[in-house]
Every structure is written in structure tokens, then in C-alpha cells.
Protein backbone atom coordinates (compact mmCIF):
# COMPACT_ATOMS: atom_id res chain seq x y z
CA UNK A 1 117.13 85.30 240.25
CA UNK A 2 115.07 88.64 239.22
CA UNK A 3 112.11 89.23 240.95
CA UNK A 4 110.88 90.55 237.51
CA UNK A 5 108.94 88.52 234.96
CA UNK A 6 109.09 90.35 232.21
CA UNK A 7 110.76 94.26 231.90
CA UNK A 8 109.03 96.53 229.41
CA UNK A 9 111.27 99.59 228.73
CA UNK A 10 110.87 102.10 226.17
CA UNK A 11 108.69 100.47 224.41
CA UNK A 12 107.50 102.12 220.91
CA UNK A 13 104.77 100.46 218.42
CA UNK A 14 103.74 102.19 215.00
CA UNK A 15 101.83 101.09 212.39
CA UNK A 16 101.53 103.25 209.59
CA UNK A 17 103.58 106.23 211.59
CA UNK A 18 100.58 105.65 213.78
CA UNK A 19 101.77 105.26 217.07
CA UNK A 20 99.68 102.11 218.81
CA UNK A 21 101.89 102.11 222.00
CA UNK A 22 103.77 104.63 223.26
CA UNK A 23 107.26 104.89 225.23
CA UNK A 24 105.84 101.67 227.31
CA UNK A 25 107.73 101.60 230.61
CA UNK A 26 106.31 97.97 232.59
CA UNK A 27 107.43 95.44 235.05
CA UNK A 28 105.54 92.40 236.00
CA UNK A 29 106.92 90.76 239.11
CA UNK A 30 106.89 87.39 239.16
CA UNK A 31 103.88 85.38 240.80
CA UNK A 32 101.37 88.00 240.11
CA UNK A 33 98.35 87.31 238.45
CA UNK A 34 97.68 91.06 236.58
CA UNK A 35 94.71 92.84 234.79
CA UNK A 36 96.16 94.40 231.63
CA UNK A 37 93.22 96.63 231.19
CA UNK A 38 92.24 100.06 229.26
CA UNK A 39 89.84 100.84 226.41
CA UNK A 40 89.50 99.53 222.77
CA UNK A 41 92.68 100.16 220.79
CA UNK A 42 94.45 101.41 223.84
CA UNK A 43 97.19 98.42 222.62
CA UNK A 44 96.58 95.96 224.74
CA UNK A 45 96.96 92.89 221.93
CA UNK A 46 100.06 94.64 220.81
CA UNK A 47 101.61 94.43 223.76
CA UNK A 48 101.27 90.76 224.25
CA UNK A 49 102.28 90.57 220.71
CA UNK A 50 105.33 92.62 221.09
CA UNK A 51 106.50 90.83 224.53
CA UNK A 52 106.08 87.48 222.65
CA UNK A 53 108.26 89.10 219.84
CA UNK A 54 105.43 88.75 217.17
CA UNK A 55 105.35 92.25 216.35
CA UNK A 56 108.96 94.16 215.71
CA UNK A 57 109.02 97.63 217.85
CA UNK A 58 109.55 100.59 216.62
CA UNK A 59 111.64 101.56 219.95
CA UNK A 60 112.47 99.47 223.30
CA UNK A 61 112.95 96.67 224.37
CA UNK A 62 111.33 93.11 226.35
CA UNK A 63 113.17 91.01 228.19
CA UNK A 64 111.63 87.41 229.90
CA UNK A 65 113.48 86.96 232.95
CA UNK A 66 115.91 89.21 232.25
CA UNK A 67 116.67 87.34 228.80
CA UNK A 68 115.43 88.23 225.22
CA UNK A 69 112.09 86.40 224.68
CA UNK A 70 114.00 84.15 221.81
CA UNK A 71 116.03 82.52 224.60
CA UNK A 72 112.88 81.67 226.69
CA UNK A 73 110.41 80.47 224.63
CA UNK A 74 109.27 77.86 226.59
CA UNK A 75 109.24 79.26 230.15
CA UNK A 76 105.85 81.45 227.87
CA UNK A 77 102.84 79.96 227.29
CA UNK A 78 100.27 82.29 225.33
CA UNK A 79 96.39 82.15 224.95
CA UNK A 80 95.11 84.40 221.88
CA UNK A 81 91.66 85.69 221.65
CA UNK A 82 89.13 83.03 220.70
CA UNK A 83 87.80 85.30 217.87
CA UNK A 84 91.63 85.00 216.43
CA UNK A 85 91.38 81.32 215.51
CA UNK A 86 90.44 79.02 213.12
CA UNK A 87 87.17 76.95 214.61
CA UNK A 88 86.83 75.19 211.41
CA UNK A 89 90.26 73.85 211.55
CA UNK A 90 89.71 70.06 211.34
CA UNK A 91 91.39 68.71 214.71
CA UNK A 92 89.88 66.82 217.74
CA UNK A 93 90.37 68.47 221.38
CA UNK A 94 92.51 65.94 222.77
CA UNK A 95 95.12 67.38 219.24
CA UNK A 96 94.82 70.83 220.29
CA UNK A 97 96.10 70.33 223.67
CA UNK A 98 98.27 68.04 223.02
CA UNK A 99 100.13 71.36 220.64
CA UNK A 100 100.91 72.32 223.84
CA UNK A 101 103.86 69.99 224.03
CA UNK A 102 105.43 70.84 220.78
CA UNK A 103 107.60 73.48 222.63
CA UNK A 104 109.41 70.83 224.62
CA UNK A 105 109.70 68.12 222.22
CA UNK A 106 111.14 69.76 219.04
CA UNK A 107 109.21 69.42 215.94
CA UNK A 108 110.87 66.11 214.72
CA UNK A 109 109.30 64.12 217.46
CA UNK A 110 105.23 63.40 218.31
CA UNK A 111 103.81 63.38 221.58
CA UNK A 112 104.04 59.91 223.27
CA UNK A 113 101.92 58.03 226.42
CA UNK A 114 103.88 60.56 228.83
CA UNK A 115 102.50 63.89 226.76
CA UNK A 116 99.24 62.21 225.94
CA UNK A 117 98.37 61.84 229.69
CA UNK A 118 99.90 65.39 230.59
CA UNK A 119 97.02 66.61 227.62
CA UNK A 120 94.60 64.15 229.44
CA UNK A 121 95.43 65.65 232.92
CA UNK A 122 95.13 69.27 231.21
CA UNK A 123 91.43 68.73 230.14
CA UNK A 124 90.56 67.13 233.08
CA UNK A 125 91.48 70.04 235.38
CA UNK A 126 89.46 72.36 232.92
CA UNK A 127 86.53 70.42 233.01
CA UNK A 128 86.29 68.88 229.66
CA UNK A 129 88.20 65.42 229.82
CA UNK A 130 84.87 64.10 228.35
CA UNK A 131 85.16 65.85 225.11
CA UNK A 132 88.80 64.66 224.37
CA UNK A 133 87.60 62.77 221.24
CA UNK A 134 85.33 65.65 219.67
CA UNK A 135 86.35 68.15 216.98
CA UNK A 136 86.82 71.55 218.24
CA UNK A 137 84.35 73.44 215.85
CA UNK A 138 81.76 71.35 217.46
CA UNK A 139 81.97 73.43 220.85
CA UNK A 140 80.49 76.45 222.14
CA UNK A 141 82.36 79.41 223.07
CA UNK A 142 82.96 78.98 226.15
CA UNK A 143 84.41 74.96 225.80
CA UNK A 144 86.64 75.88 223.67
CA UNK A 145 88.09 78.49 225.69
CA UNK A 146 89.05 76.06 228.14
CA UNK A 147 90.61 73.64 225.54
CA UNK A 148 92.68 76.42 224.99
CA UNK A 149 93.48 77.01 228.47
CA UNK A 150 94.32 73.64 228.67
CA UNK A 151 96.81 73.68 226.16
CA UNK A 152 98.84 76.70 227.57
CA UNK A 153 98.50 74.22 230.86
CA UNK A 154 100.94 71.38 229.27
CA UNK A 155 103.37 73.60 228.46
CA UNK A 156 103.92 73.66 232.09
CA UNK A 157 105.14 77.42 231.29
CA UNK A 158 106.41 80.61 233.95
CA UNK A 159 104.59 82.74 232.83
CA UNK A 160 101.37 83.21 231.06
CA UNK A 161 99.80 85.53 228.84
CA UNK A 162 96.10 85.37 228.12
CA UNK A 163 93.97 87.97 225.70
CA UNK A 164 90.31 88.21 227.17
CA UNK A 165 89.49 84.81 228.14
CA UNK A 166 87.09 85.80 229.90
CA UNK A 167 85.04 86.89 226.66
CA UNK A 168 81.65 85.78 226.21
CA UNK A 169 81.85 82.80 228.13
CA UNK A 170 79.31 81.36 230.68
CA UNK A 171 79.66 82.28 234.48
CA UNK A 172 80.56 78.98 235.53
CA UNK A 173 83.71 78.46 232.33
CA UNK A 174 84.03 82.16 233.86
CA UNK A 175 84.40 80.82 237.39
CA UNK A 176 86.55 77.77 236.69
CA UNK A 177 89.11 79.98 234.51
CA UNK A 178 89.45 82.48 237.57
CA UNK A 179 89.96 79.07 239.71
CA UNK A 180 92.54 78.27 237.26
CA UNK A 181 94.65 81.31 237.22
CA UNK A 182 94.68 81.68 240.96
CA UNK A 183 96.17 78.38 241.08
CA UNK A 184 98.84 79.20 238.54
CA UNK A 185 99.56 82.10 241.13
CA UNK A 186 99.69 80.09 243.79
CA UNK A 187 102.23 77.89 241.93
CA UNK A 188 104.63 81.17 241.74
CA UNK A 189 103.67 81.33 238.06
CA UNK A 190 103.07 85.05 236.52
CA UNK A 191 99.49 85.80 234.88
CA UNK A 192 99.34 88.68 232.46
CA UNK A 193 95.45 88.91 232.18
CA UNK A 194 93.89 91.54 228.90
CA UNK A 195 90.76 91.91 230.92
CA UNK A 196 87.68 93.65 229.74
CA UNK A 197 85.33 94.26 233.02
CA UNK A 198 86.43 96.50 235.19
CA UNK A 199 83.95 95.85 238.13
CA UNK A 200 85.82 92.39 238.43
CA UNK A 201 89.03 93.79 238.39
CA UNK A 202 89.51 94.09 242.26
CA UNK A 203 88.02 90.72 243.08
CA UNK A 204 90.16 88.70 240.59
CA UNK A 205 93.04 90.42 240.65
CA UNK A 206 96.06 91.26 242.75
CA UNK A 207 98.11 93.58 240.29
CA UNK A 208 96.54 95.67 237.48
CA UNK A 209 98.21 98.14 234.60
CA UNK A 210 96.37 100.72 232.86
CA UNK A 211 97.05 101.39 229.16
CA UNK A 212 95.88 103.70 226.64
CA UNK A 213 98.55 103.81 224.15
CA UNK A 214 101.25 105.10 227.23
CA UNK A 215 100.81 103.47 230.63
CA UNK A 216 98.72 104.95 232.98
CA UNK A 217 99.75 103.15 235.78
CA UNK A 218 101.08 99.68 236.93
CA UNK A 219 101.27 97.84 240.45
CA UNK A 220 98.66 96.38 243.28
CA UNK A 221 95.19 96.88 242.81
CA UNK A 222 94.92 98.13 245.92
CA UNK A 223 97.17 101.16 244.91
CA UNK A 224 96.79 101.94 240.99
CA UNK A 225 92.96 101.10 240.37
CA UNK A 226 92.11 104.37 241.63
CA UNK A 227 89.26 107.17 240.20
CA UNK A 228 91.88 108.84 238.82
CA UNK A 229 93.88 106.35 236.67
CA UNK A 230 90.53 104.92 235.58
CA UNK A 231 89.66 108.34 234.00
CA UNK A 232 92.70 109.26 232.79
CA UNK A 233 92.62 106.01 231.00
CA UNK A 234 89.06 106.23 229.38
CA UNK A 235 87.93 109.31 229.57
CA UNK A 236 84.76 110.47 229.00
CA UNK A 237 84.07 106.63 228.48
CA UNK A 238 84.22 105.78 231.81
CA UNK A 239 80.86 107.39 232.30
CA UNK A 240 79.42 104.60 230.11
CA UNK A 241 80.92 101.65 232.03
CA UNK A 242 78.68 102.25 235.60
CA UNK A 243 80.50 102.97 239.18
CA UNK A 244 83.72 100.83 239.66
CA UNK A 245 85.32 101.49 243.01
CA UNK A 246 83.77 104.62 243.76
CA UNK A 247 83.80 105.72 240.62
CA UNK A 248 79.60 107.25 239.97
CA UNK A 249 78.17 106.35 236.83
């Protein structure tokens, strides 16, 4: 079996003749737990969106363990921004995890006793077990982040993609999620991360890539997250975000 996750090649996103991504060359090994990072409207979304095969390319391809993404739907699981959904959407906690399961049961049949403890199990680990019966509009930020994480956790996926859930929650949901992922890792799962702060970078994470509409650079912390790649990802912007790894303000 490929050591490879998922294989980026070529990959081309327009909108509007607008190119959003650019001739995208990345490989995510599996059992990393990576920082997809870069500044606003460098493409980060789109690229989750394009691996999961939500948005058509203009160029390239994405293959999921060396397989179109079609044919492994449910070795994926996929957490969207939190500013992406519907809060208002009428549905208790214990419901929205319990979506999770969908994937391996077909549409045709509800979850049973054996998914409803897996979705029981799932909120426990994140913390919010206790809030199983309450409607998800009627949590803050941060809980419902974890609900959300817990529902990628039934799907008992490979790999995992997650857009910024580490936005605007509390330092403790913040601490608990890290917990989470580095768990996954340990597991041998694969954690693409869109990741926002960049001082946190080397302390949560093992691989990193650097976008801004091409890749700047992809592999170990250690080796890519240099002064270099940062600038030649942001710019003059990188000024504005203080000193990350030697990097003056």
C-alpha cells in the first residue's frame, strides 16, 4: 500500500478565468497530521473542496490512496468551517453526529443501538456527552465545533480534512481538539489541518504546506516552515503577524 494519502498533481482552479489555485503539485503521506496554511484567498478552502471533488478543476488531478476520491468516499471524513453551516437548522446534537454514519449505512437504512452508541462514544471523547439531547443552535461557538468533530469521529474515516477548527474557539475546546488530532495521528490516520496561527504551527504540527495560489512548499515542519517560505507566502503581510520562528516583527 502507498505511503501517500492523497496525491495532488497539476492541479488548476479558476473561477471566472481567475485563477484561485495554481498548477498545485502536493503529497500528504499518510499518518501525518499537516498545517495547510497561507494568507486569505491563497485557496486553501478550494483545495479541500477540490480533493473532496466538490469543486470541478480546471486542470489536474486528486487521487485518495491512489484511487479517484469517488471510489473512497468513506475512508474521508470532512469538517467545514463553522461559519459555513446552518446553526438554525432544527436538529439535536446527538442527530448531528449521528450523520456521521450515513456514509456506511446507505441512505435507505437509520442508525440503530450499534451507531447510536458509536455517536454516544463520539461526544463523549469531545467532551460534550452531556449535551446529546440539546439543539445545536443553542451552543456557543466553540461546542459546536466539537459536535462537529465528533461527527467526522464516527465515520471512523483515514483521513481527515478539517477547515480552521481552531477558529474562535476557547483555549481549552482549543486544547482538547489538538488532543484529538494527535490521537487520530497516533492511530496512523492522516490530518489535513487549514490552520490560521502561525506561531502554533510548530508546536501542533509535524508536517506543514504553504499556499498562496501555487505551493510554496510542503513537508516537515522542521524543514519547510522556514523565514523564507513564510515570506514568500505572505509577503509584506508577514510583517503584521509578529515574529514566528525567527521571523522579527
Amino acid at each position: 500500500m502507498s505511503n501517500i494519502a492523497i496525491q495532488v498533481s497539476d492541479l488548476t482552479v479558476a473561477y471566472q478565468d481567475k485563477p484561485v489555485l495554481w498548477d498545485i503539485d502536493l503529497d500528504v503521506p499518510t499518518g501525518v497530521l499537516m498545517a495547510l496554511v497561507g494568507p486569505n484567498g491563497a485557496g486553501k478552502t478550494t483545495l479541500l473542496r477540490s480533493i473532496l471533488g466538490l469543486i470541478r478543476p480546471t486542470a489536474g488531478q486528486v487521487l485518495v490512496f491512489g484511487k479517484p476520491y469517488r471510489e473512497q468516499l468513506r475512508r474521508v471524513a470532512y469538517v467545514p468551517q463553522r461559519s459555513s453551516v446552518d446553526w438554525d437548522f432544527p436538529t439535536s446534537v446527538l442527530d448531528v453526529v449521528g450523520m456521521g454514519t450515513y456514509g456506511q449505512l446507505g441512505w435507505l437504512r437509520r442508525p440503530g443501538a450499534k451507531e447510536h452508541a458509536r455517536s454516544l462514544e463520539a461526544l463523549e471523547r469531545m467532551g460534550m456527552a452531556d449535551f446529546a439531547g440539546r439543539q445545536i443552535n443553542q451552543l456557543s461557538g466553540g461546542q459546536q465545533q466539537r459536535v462537529f468533530l465528533a461527527r467526522a469521529l464516527v465515520q471512523q474515516a483515514d483521513i481527515y480534512l478539517m477547515d480552521e477548527p481552531l477558529q474562535g474557539v476557547d483555549a481549552v475546546t482549543e486544547r482538547a481538539i489538538i488532543d484529538l488530532l494527535r490521537g487520530l495521528r497516533a492511530q496512523g490516520k492522516t490530518v489535513l489541518v487549514v490552520h490560521h496561527d502561525l506561531q502554533t504551527v510548530p508546536e501542533y504540527f509535524d508536517w506543514s504546506a504553504l499556499l498562496n495560489v501555487r505551493r510554496i512548499a510542503s513537508g516537515p515542519v522542521a524543514e519547510v516552515f522556514s523565514e523564507a517560505n513564510l515570506r514568500r507566502a505572505y509577503g509584506g503581510r508577514l510583517a503584521l503577524l509578529g515574529g514566528v520562528n525567527g521571523v522579527a516583527p
